[in-house]
N, C-alpha and C. Protein backbone atom coordinates (compact mmCIF):
# COMPACT_ATOMS: atom_id res chain seq x y z
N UNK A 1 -47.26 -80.70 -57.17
CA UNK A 1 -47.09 -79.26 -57.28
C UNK A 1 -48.16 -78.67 -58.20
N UNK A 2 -48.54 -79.63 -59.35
CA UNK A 2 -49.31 -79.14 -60.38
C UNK A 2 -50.95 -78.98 -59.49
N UNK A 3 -51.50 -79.86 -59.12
CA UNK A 3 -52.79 -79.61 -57.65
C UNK A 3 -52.17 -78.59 -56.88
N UNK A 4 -51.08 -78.60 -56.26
CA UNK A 4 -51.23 -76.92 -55.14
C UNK A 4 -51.62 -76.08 -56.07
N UNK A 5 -50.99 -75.86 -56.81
CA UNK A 5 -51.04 -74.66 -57.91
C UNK A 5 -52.52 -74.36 -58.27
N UNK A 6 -53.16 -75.70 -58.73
CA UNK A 6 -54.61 -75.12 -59.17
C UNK A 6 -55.57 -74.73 -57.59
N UNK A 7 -55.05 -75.19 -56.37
CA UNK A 7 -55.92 -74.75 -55.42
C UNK A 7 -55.41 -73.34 -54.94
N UNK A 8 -54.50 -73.08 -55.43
CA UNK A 8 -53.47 -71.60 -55.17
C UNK A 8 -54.51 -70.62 -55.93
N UNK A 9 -54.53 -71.12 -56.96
CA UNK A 9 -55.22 -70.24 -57.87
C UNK A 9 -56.49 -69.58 -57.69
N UNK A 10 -57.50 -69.67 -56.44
CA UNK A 10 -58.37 -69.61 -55.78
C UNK A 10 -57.79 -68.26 -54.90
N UNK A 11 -56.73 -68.55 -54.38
CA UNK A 11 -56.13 -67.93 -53.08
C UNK A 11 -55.87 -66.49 -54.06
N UNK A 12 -54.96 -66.68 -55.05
CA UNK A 12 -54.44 -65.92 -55.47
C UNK A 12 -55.56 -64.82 -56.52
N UNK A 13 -56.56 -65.29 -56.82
CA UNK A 13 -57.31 -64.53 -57.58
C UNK A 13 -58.02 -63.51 -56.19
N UNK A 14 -58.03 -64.38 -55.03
CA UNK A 14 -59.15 -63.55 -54.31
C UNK A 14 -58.00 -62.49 -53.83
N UNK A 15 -57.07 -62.63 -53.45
CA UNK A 15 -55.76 -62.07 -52.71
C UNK A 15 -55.66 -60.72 -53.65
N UNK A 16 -55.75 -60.95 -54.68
CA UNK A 16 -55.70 -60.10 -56.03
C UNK A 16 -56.70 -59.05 -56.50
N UNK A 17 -57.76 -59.90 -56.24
CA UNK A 17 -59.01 -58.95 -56.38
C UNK A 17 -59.36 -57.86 -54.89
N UNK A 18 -58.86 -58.72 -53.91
CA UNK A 18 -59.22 -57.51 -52.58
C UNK A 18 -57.80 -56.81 -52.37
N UNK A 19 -56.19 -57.04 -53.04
CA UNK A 19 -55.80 -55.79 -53.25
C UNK A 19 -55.74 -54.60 -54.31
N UNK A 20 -56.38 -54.83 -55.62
CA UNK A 20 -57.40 -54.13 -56.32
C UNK A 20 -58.22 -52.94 -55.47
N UNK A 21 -59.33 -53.93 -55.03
CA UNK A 21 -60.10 -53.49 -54.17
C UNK A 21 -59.76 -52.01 -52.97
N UNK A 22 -58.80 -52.55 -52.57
CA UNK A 22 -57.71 -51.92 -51.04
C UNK A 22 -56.66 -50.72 -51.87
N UNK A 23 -56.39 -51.22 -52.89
CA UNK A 23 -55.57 -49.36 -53.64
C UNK A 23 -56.45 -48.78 -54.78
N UNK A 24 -57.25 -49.47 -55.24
CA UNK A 24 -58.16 -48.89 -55.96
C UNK A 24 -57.04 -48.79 -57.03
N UNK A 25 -56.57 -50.16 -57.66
CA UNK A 25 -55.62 -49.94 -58.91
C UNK A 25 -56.68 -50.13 -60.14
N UNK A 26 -56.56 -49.84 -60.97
CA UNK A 26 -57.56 -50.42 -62.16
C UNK A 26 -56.89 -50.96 -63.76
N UNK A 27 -55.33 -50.67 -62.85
CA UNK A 27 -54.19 -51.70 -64.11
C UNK A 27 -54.09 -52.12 -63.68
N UNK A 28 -53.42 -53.23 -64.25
CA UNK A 28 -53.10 -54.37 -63.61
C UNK A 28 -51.07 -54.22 -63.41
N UNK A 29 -50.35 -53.39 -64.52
CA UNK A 29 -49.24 -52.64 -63.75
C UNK A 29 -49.09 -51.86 -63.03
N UNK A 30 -50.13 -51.46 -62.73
CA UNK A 30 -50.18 -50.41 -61.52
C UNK A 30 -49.86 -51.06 -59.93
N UNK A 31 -48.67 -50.77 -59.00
CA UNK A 31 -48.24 -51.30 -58.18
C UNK A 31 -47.95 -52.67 -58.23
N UNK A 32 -47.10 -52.94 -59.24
CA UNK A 32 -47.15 -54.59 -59.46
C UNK A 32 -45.97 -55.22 -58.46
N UNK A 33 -44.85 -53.96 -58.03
CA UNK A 33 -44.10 -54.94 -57.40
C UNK A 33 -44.80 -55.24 -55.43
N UNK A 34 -45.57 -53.96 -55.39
CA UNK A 34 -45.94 -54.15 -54.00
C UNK A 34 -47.56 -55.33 -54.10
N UNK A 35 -47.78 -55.43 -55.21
CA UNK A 35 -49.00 -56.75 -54.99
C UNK A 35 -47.93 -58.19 -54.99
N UNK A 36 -46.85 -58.08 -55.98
CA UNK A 36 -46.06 -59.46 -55.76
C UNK A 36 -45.63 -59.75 -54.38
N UNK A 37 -45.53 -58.61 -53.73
CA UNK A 37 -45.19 -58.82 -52.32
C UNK A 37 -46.08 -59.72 -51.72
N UNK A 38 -47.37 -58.46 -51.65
CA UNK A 38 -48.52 -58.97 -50.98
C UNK A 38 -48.99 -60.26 -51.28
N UNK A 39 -49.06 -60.64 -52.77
CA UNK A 39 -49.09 -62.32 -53.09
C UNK A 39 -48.09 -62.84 -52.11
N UNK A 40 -46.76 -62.91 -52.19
CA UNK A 40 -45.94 -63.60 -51.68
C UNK A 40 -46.07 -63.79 -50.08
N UNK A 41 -46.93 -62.65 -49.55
CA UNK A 41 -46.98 -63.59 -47.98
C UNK A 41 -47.81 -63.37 -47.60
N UNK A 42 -49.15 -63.62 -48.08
CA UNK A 42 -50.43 -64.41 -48.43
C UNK A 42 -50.39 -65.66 -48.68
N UNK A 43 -49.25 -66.00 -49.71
CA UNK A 43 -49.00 -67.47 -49.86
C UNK A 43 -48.26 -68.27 -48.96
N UNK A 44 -47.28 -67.57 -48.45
CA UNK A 44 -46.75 -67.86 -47.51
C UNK A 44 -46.91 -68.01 -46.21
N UNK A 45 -48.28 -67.44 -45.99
CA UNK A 45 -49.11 -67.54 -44.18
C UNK A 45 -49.92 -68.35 -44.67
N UNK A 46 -51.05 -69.14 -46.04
CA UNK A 46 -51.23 -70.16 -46.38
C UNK A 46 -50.13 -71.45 -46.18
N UNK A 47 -49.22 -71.33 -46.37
CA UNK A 47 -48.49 -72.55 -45.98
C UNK A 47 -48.00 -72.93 -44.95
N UNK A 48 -47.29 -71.46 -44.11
CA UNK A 48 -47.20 -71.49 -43.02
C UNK A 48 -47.86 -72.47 -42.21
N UNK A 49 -49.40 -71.54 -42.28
CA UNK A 49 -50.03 -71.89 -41.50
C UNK A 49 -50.91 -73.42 -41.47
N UNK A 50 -50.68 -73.76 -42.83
CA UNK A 50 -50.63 -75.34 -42.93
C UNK A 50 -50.27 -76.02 -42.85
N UNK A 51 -48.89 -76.23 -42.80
CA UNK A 51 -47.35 -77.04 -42.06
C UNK A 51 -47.36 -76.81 -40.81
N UNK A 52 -47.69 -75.81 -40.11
CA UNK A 52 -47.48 -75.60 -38.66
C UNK A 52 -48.86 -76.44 -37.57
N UNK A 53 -49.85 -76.00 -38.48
CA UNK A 53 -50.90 -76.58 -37.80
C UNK A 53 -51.74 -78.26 -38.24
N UNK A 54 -51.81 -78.59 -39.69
CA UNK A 54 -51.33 -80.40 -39.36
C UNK A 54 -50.01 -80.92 -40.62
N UNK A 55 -49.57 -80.41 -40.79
CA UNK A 55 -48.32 -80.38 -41.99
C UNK A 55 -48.63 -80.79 -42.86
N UNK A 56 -49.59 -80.37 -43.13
CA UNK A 56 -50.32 -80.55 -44.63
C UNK A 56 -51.10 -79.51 -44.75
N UNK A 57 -51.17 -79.41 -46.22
CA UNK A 57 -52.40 -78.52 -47.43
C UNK A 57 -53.24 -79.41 -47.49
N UNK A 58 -54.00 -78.80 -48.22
CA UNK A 58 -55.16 -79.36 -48.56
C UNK A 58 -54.91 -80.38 -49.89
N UNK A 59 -54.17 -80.11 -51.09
CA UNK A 59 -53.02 -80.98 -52.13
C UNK A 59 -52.24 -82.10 -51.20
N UNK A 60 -51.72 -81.98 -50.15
CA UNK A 60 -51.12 -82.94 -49.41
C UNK A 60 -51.94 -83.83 -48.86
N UNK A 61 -52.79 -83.52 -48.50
CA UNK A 61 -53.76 -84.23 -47.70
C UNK A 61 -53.87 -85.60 -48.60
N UNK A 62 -54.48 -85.24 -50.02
CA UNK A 62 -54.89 -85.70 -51.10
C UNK A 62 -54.22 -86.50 -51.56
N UNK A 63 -52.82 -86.43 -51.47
CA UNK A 63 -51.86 -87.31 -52.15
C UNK A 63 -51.14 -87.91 -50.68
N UNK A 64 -52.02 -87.85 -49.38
CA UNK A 64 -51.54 -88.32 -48.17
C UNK A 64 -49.74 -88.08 -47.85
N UNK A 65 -49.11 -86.53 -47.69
CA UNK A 65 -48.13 -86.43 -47.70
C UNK A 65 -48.11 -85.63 -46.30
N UNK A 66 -47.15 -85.70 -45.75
CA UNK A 66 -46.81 -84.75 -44.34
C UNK A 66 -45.63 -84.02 -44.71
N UNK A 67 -45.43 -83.12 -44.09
CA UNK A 67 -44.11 -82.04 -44.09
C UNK A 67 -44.16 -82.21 -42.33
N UNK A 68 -42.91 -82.85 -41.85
CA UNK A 68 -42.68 -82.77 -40.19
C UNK A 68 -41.09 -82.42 -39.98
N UNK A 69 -40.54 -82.09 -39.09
CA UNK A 69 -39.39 -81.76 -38.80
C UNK A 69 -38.23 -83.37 -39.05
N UNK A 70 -37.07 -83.35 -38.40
CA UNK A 70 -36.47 -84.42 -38.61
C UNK A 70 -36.89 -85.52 -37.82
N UNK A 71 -37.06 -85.25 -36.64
CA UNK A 71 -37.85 -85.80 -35.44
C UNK A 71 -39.21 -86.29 -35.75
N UNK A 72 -39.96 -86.42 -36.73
CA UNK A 72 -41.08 -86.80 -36.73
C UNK A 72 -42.48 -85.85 -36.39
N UNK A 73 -41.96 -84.73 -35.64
CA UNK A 73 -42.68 -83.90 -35.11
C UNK A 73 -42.92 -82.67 -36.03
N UNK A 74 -44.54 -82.00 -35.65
CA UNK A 74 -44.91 -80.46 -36.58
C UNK A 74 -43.92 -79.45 -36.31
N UNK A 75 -43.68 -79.28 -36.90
CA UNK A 75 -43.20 -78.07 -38.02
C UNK A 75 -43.16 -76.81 -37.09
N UNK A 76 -41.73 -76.42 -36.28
CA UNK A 76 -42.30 -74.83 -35.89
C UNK A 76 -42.38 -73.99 -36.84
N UNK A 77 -43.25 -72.82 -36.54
CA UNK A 77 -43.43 -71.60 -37.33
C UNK A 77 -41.88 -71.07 -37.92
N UNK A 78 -41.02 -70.94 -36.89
CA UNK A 78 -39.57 -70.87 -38.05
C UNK A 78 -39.09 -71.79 -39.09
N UNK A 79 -39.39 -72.88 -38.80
CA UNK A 79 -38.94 -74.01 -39.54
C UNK A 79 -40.09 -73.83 -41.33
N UNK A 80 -41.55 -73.66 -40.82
CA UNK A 80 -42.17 -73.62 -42.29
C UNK A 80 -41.91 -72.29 -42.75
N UNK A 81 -41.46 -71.33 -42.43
CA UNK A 81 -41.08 -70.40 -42.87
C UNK A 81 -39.70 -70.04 -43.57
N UNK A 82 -39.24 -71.08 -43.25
CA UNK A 82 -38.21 -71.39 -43.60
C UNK A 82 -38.27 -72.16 -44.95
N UNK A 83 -38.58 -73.23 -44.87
CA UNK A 83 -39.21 -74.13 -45.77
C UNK A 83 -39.80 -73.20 -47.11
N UNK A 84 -40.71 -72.29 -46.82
CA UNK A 84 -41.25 -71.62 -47.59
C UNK A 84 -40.64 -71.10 -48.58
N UNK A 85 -39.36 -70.43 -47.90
CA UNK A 85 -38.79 -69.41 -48.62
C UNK A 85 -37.72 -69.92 -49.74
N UNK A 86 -37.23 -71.59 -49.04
CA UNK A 86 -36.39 -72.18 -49.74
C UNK A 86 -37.09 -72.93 -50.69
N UNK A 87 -38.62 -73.30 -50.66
CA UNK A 87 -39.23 -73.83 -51.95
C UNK A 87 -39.51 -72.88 -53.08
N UNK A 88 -39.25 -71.59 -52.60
CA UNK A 88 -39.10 -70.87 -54.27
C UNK A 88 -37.49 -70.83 -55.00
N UNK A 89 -36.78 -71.72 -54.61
CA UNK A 89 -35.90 -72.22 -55.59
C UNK A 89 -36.04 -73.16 -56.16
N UNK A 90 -37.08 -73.36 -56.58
CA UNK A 90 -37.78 -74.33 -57.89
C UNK A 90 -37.75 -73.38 -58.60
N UNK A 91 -38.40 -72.28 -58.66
CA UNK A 91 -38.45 -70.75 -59.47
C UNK A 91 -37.39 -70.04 -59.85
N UNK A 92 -36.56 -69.83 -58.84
CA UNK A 92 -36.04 -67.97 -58.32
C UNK A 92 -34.88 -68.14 -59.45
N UNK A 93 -33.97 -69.34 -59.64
CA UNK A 93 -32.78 -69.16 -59.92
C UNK A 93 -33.27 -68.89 -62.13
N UNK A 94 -34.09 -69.46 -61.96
CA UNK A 94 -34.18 -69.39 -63.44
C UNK A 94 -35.18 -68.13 -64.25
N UNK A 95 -35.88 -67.82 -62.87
CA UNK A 95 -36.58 -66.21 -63.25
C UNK A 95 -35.21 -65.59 -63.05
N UNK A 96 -34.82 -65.32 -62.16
CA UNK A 96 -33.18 -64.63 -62.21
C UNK A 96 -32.23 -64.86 -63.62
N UNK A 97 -32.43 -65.60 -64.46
CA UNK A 97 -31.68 -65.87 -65.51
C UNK A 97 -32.37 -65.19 -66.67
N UNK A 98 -33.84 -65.15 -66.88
CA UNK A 98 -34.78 -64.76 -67.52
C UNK A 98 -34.46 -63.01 -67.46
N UNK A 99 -34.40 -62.96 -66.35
CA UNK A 99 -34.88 -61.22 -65.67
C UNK A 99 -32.93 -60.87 -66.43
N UNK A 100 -32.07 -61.51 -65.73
CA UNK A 100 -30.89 -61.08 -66.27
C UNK A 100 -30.04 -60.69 -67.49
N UNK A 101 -30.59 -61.98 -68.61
CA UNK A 101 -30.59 -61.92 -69.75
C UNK A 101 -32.05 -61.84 -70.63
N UNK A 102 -32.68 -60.80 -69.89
CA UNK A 102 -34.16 -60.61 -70.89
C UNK A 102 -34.68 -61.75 -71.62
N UNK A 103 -34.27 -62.75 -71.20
CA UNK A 103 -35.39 -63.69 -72.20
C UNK A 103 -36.73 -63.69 -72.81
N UNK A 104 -37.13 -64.22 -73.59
CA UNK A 104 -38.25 -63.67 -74.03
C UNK A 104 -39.25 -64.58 -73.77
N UNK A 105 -40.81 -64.56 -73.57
CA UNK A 105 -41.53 -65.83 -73.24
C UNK A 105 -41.02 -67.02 -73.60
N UNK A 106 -41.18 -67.74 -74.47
CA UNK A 106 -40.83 -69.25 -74.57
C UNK A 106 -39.50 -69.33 -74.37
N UNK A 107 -38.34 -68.32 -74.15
CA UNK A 107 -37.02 -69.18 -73.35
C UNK A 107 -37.52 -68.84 -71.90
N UNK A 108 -38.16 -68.32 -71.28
CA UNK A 108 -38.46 -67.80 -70.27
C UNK A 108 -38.99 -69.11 -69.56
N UNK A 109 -39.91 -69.70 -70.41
CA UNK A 109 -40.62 -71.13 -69.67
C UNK A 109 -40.04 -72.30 -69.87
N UNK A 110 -39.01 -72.21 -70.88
CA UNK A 110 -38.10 -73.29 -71.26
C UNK A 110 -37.66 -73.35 -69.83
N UNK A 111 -36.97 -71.79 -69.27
CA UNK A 111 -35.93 -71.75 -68.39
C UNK A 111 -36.11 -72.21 -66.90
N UNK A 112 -37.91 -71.93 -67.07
CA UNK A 112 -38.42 -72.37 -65.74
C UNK A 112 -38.44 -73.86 -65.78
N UNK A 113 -39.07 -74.41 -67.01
CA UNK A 113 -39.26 -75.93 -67.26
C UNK A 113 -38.44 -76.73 -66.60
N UNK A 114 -36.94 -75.98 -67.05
CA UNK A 114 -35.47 -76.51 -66.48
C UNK A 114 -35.30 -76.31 -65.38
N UNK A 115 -35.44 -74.93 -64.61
CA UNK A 115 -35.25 -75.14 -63.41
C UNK A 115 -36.24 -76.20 -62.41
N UNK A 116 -37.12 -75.88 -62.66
CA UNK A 116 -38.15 -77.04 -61.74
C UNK A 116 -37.69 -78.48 -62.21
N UNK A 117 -37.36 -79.09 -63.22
CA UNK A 117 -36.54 -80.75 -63.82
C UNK A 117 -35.54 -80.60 -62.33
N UNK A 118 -34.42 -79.72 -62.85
CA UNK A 118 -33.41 -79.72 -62.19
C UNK A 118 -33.32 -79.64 -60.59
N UNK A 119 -34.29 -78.98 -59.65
CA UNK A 119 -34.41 -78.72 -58.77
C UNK A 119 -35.12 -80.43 -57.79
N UNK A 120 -35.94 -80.64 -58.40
CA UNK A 120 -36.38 -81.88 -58.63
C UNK A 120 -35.72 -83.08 -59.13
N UNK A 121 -34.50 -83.21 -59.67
CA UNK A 121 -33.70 -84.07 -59.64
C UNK A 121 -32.86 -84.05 -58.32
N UNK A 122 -32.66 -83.29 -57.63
CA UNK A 122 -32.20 -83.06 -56.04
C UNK A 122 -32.56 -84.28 -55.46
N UNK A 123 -33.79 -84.65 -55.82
CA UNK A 123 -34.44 -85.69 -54.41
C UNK A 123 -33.72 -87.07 -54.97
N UNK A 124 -33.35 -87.49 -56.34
CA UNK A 124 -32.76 -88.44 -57.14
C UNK A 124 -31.45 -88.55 -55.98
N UNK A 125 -30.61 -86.98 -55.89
CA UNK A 125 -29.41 -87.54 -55.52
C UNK A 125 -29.23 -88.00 -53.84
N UNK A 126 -30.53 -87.39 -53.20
CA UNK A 126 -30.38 -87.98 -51.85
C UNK A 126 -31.04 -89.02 -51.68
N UNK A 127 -30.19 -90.29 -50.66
CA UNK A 127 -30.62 -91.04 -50.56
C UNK A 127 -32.01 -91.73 -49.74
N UNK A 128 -32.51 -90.63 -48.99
CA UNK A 128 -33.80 -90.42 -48.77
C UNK A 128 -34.87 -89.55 -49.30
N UNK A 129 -34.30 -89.55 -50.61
CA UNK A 129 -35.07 -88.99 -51.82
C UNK A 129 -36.30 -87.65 -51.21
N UNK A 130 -35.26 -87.17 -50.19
CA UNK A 130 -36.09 -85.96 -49.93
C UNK A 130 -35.47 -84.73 -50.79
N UNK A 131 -35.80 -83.82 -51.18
CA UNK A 131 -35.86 -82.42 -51.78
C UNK A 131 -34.23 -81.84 -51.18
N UNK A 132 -34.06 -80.67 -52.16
CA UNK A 132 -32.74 -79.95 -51.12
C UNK A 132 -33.22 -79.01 -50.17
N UNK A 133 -34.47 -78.22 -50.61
CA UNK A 133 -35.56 -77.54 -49.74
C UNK A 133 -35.50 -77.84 -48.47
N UNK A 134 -35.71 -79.45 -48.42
CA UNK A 134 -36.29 -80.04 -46.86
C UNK A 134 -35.21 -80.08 -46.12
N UNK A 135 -33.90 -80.96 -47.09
CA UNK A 135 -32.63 -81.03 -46.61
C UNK A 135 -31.97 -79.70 -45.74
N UNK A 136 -32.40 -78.28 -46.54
CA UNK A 136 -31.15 -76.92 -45.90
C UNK A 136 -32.49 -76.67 -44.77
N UNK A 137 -34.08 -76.89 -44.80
CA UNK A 137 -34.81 -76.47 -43.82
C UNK A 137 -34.51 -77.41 -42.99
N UNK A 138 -34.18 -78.34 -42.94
CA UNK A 138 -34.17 -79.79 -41.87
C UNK A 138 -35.62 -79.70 -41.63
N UNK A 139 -36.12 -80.28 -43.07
CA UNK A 139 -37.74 -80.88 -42.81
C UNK A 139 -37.84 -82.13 -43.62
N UNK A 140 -38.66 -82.96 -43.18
CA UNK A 140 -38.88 -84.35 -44.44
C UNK A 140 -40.44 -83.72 -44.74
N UNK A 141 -40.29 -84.75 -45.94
CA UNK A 141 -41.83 -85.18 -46.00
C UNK A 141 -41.99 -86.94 -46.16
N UNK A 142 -42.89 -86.95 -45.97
CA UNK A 142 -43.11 -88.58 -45.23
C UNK A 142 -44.89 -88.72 -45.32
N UNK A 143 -45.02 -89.75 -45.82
CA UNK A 143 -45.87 -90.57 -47.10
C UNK A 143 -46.63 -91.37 -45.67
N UNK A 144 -47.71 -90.92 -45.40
CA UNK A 144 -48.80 -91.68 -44.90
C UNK A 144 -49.40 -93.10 -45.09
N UNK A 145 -49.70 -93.62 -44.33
CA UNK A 145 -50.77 -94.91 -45.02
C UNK A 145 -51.98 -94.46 -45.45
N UNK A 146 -52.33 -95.62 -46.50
CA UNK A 146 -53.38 -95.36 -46.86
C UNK A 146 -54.71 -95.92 -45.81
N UNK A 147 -55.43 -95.21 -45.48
CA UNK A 147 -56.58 -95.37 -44.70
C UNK A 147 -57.18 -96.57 -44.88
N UNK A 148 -57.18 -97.47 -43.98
CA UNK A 148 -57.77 -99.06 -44.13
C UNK A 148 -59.54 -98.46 -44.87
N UNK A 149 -59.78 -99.57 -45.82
CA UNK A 149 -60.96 -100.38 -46.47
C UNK A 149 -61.90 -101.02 -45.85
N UNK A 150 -62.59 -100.57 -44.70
CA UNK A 150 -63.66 -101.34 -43.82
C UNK A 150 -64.88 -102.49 -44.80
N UNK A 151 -64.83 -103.22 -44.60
CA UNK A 151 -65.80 -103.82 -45.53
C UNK A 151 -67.37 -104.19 -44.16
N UNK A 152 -68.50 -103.32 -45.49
CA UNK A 152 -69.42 -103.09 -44.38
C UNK A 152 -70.59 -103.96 -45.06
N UNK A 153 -70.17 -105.37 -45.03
CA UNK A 153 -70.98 -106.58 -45.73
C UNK A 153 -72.43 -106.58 -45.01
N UNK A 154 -73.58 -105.94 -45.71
CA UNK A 154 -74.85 -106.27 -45.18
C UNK A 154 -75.62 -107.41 -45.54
């Protein structure tokens, strides 16, 4: 998660700077809840469209991981969209706790700290140590081989 994030961060600066660009904001509170939008499915047609078309990111690739349906098979467009929406409950429930009881920065990241532990202990309790994400989307993820070692003895 910690690699998506830093290749996100690419997505999200440019996503950011061309809706800047597109309302001509020059705060950065200025329209903040309609850019969180616009982040949010920007990021979300990034993933989409990377689960649907080889079920992997570019972070997945890397750590040789697939996202496929139960069947073994890619991912329809409902299904990663699906997926999508249920992997921001690593987040949602503990920004919701933050936002509810005003927390202040450092309980704020405590709270996230915890929710992502906790959300992530999910895969502990199933016995195919998949996510609850994958479980309510009915998606796995499933661990590639590693690419054979040709030995090219001259």
């Amino acid at each position: 998660m910690l690699y998506e994030g830093m290749l996100l961060f690419g997505l999200v600066f440019i996503t950011g700077f061309l809706f800047d660009v597109l309302t001509q904001s020059r705060h950065a509170l200025l329209h903040r809840h309609t850019r969180q939008g616009f982040l949010f499915l920007v990021i979300g047609i990034y993933f989409v469209y990377c689960w649907t078309r080889s079920g992997q990111t570019l972070a997945m690739q890397t750590w040789r991981i697939r996202v496929t349906d139960l069947d073994g098979k890619p991912l329809p467009r409902i299904k990663a969209v699906v997926r999508y929406v249920l992997c921001w409950m690593w987040f949602l429930p503990a920004m919701a706790l933050a936002f509810q009881f005003s927390l202040q920065k450092t309980e704020t990241v405590i709270a996230l700290f915890a929710g992502v532990a906790g959300w992530a202990m999910t895969a502990l309790l199933d016995p195919e140590r998949q996510f609850m994400h994958d479980k309510l989307a009915k998606t796995r993820l499933t661990e590639l081989p590693a690419a054979a070692k040709s030995d090219h003895a001259e």
